[in-house]
Protein backbone atom coordinates (compact mmCIF):
# COMPACT_ATOMS: atom_id res chain seq x y z
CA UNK A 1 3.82 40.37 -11.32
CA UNK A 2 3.45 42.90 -13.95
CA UNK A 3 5.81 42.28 -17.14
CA UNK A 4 6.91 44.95 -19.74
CA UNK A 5 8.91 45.37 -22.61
CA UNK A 6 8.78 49.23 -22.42
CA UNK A 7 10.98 51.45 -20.01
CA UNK A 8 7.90 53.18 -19.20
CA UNK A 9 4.45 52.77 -17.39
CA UNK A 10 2.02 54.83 -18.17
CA UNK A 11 0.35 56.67 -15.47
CA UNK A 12 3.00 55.15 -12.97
CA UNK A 13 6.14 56.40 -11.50
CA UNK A 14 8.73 53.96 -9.84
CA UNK A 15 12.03 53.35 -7.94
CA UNK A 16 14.55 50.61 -9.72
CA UNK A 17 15.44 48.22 -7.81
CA UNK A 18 18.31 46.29 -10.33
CA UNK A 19 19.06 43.66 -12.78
CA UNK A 20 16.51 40.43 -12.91
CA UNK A 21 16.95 37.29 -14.92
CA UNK A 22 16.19 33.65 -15.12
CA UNK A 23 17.19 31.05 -17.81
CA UNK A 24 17.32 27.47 -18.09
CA UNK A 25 19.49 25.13 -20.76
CA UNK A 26 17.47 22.93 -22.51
CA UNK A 27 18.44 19.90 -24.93
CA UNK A 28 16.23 18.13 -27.14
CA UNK A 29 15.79 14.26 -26.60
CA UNK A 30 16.31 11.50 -29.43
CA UNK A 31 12.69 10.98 -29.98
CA UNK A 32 12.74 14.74 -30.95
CA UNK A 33 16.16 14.72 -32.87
CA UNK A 34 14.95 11.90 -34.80
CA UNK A 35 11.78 13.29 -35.65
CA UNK A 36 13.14 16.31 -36.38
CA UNK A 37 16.11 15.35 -39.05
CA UNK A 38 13.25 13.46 -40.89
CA UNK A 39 11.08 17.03 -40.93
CA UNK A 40 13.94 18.70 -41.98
CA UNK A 41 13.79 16.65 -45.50
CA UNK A 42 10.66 17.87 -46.30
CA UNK A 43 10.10 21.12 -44.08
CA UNK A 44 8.07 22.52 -42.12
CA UNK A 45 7.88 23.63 -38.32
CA UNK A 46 9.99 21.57 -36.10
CA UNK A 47 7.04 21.01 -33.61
CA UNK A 48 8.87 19.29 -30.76
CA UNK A 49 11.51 22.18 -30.89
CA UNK A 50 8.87 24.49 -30.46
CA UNK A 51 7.18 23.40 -27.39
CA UNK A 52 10.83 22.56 -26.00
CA UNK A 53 11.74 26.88 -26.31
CA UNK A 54 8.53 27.58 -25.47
CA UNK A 55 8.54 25.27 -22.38
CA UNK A 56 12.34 27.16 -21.80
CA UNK A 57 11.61 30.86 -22.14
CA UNK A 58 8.44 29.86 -19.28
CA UNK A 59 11.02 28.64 -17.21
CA UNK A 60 13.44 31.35 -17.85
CA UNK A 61 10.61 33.76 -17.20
CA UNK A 62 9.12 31.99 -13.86
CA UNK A 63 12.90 32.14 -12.99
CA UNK A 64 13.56 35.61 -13.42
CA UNK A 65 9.47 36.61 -11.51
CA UNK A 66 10.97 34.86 -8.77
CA UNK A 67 13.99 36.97 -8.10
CA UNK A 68 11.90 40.25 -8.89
CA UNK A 69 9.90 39.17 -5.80
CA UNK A 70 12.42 38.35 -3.36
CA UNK A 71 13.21 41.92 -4.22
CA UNK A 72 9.73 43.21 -3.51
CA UNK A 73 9.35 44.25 -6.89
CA UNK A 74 5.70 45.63 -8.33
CA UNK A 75 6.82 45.16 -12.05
CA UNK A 76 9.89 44.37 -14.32
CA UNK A 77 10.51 46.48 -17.30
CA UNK A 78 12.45 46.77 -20.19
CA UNK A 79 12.03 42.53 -20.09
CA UNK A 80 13.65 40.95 -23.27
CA UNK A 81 14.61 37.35 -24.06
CA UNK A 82 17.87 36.16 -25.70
CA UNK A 83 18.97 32.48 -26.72
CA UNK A 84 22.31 30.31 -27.82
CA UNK A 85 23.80 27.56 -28.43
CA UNK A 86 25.62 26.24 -25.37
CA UNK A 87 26.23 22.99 -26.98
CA UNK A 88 25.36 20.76 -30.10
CA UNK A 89 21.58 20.19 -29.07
CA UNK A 90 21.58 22.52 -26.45
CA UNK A 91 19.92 25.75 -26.07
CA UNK A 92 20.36 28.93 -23.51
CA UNK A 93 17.02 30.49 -22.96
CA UNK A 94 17.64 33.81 -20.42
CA UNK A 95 15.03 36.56 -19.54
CA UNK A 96 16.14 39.69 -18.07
CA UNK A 97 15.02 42.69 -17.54
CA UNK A 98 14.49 45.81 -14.52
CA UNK A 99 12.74 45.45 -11.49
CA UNK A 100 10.67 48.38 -10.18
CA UNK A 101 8.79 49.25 -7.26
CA UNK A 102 5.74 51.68 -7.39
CA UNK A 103 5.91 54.56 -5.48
């Protein structure tokens, strides 16, 4: 499956098919919390909290391929990712965008 951020392929035409997405909640663990109040003290990149959203928008994204294909999609354009705070330590990773089918 073909993923792009445009609204546009070039050199391809295509019917839409509708609305995709996929997301996942994700909340750190206390081995990550704790690590992470002690990096906040003398900064940095929160390591742990990186892999955790990137782990999340992968899931979000294998989430939202998935429902492309039980459409019989080609491609999904116009895909963008948005995040938020569901909860105290808990984060909403969803990827959405338009499936198309080549014609």
């Amino acid at each position: 499956m073909k993923l792009y951020t445009t609204d546009y392929i070039t050199g391809k035409q295509f019917e839409t098919l509708g609305l995709v997405e996929g997301s996942t909640v994700q909340s750190k663990h206390i081995g990550r919390d704790i690590a992470a109040s002690f990096k906040t003290i003398v900064g940095g990149e929160l390591k742990g909290y990186t892999e955790m959203m990137n782990e999340a928008r992968k899931m979000a994204t294998n989430r939202m391929i998935e429902k492309a294909e039980m459409m019989g999609a080609d491609a999904i354009v116009c895909v963008r990712y948005a995040s938020s705070a569901v909860m105290d330590g808990a984060a909403e990773i969803m990827a959405y965008g338009t499936a198309v089918k080549f014609i």
